[in-house]
C-alpha atoms as a PDB file:
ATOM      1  CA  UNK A   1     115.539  87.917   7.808  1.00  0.00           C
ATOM      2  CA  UNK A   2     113.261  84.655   8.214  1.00  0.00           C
ATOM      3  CA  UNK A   3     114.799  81.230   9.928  1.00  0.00           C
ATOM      4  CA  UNK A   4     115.761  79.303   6.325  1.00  0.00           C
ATOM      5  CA  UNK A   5     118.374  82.462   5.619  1.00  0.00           C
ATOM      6  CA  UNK A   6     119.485  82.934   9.159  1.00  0.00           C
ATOM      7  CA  UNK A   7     120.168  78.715   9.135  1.00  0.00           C
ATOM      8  CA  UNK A   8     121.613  78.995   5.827  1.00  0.00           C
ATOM      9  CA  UNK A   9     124.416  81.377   7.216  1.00  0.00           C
ATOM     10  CA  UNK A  10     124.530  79.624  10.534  1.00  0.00           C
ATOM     11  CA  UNK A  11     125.954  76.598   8.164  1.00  0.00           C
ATOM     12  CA  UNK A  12     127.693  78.389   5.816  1.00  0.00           C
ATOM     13  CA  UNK A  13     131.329  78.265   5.509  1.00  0.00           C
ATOM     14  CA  UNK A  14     132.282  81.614   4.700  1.00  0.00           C
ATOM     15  CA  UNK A  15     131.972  84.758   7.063  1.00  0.00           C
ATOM     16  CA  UNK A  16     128.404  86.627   6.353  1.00  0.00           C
ATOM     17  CA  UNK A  17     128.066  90.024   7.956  1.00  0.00           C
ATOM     18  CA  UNK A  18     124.689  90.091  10.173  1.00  0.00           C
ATOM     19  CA  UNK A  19     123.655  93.234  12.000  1.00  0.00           C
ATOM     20  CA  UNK A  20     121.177  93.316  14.983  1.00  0.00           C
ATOM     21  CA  UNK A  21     120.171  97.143  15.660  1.00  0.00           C
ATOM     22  CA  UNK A  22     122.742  98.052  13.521  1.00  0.00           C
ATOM     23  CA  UNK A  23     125.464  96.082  15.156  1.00  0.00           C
ATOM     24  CA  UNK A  24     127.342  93.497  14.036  1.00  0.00           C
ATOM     25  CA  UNK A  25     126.618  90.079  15.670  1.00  0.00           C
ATOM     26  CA  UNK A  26     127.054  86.599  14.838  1.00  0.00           C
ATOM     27  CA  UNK A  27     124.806  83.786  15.110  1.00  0.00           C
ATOM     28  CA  UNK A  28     125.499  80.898  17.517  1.00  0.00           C
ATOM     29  CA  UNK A  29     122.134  78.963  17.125  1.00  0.00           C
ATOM     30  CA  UNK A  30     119.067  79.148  15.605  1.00  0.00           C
ATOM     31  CA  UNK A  31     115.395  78.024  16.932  1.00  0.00           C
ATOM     32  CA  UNK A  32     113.284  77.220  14.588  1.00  0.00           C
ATOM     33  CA  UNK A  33     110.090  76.334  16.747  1.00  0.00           C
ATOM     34  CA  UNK A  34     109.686  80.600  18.117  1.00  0.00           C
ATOM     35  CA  UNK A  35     111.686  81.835  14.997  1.00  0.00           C
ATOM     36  CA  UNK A  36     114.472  83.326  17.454  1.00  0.00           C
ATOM     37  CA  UNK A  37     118.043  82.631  16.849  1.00  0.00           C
ATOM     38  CA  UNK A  38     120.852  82.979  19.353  1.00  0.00           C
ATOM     39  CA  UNK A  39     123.499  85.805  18.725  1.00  0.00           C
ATOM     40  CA  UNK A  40     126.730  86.748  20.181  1.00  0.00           C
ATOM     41  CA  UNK A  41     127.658  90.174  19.476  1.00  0.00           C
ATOM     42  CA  UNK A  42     131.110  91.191  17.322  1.00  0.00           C
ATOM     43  CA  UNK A  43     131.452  94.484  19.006  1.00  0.00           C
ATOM     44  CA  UNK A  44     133.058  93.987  22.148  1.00  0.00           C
ATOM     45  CA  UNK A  45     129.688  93.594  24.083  1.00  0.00           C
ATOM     46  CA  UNK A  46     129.636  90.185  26.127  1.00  0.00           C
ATOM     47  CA  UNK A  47     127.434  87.417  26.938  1.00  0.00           C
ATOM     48  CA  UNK A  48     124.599  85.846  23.965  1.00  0.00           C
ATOM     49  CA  UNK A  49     121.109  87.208  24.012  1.00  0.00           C
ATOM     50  CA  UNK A  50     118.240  85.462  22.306  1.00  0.00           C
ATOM     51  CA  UNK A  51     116.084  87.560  19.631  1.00  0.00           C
ATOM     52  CA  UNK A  52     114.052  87.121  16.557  1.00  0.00           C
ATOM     53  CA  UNK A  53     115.341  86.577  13.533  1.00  0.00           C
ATOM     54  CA  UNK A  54     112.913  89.287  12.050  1.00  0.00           C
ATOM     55  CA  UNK A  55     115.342  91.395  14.106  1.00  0.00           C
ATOM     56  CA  UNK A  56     118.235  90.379  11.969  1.00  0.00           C
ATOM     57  CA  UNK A  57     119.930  92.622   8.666  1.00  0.00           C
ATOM     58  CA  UNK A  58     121.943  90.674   6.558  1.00  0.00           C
ATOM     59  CA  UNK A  59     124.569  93.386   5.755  1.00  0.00           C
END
């Protein structure tokens, strides 16, 4: 994914299904300046890591 797409579903209004290694995770902010966004995963895991957005499958 590059940083336009993973801003345009940060905004959008409707639910977009992103996977991060295959699991599902949703996007709390994005960083435009080291292409990284932070995600928050949907899973059950806790806390938010910060990855690329390279990393990131829209589903």
């Amino acid at each position: 994914m590059d940083i336009q797409r993973a801003q345009q579903i940060l905004n959008a209004e409707e639910t977009i299904t992103v996977l991060h290694h295959g699991s599902p995770i949703w996007i709390e902010n994005v960083f435009p300046e080291d292409d990284t966004a932070m995600v928050k995963p949907l899973n059950g895991g806790e806390g938010v890591w910060v990855v690329p957005v390279a990393e990131l499958i829209e589903d």
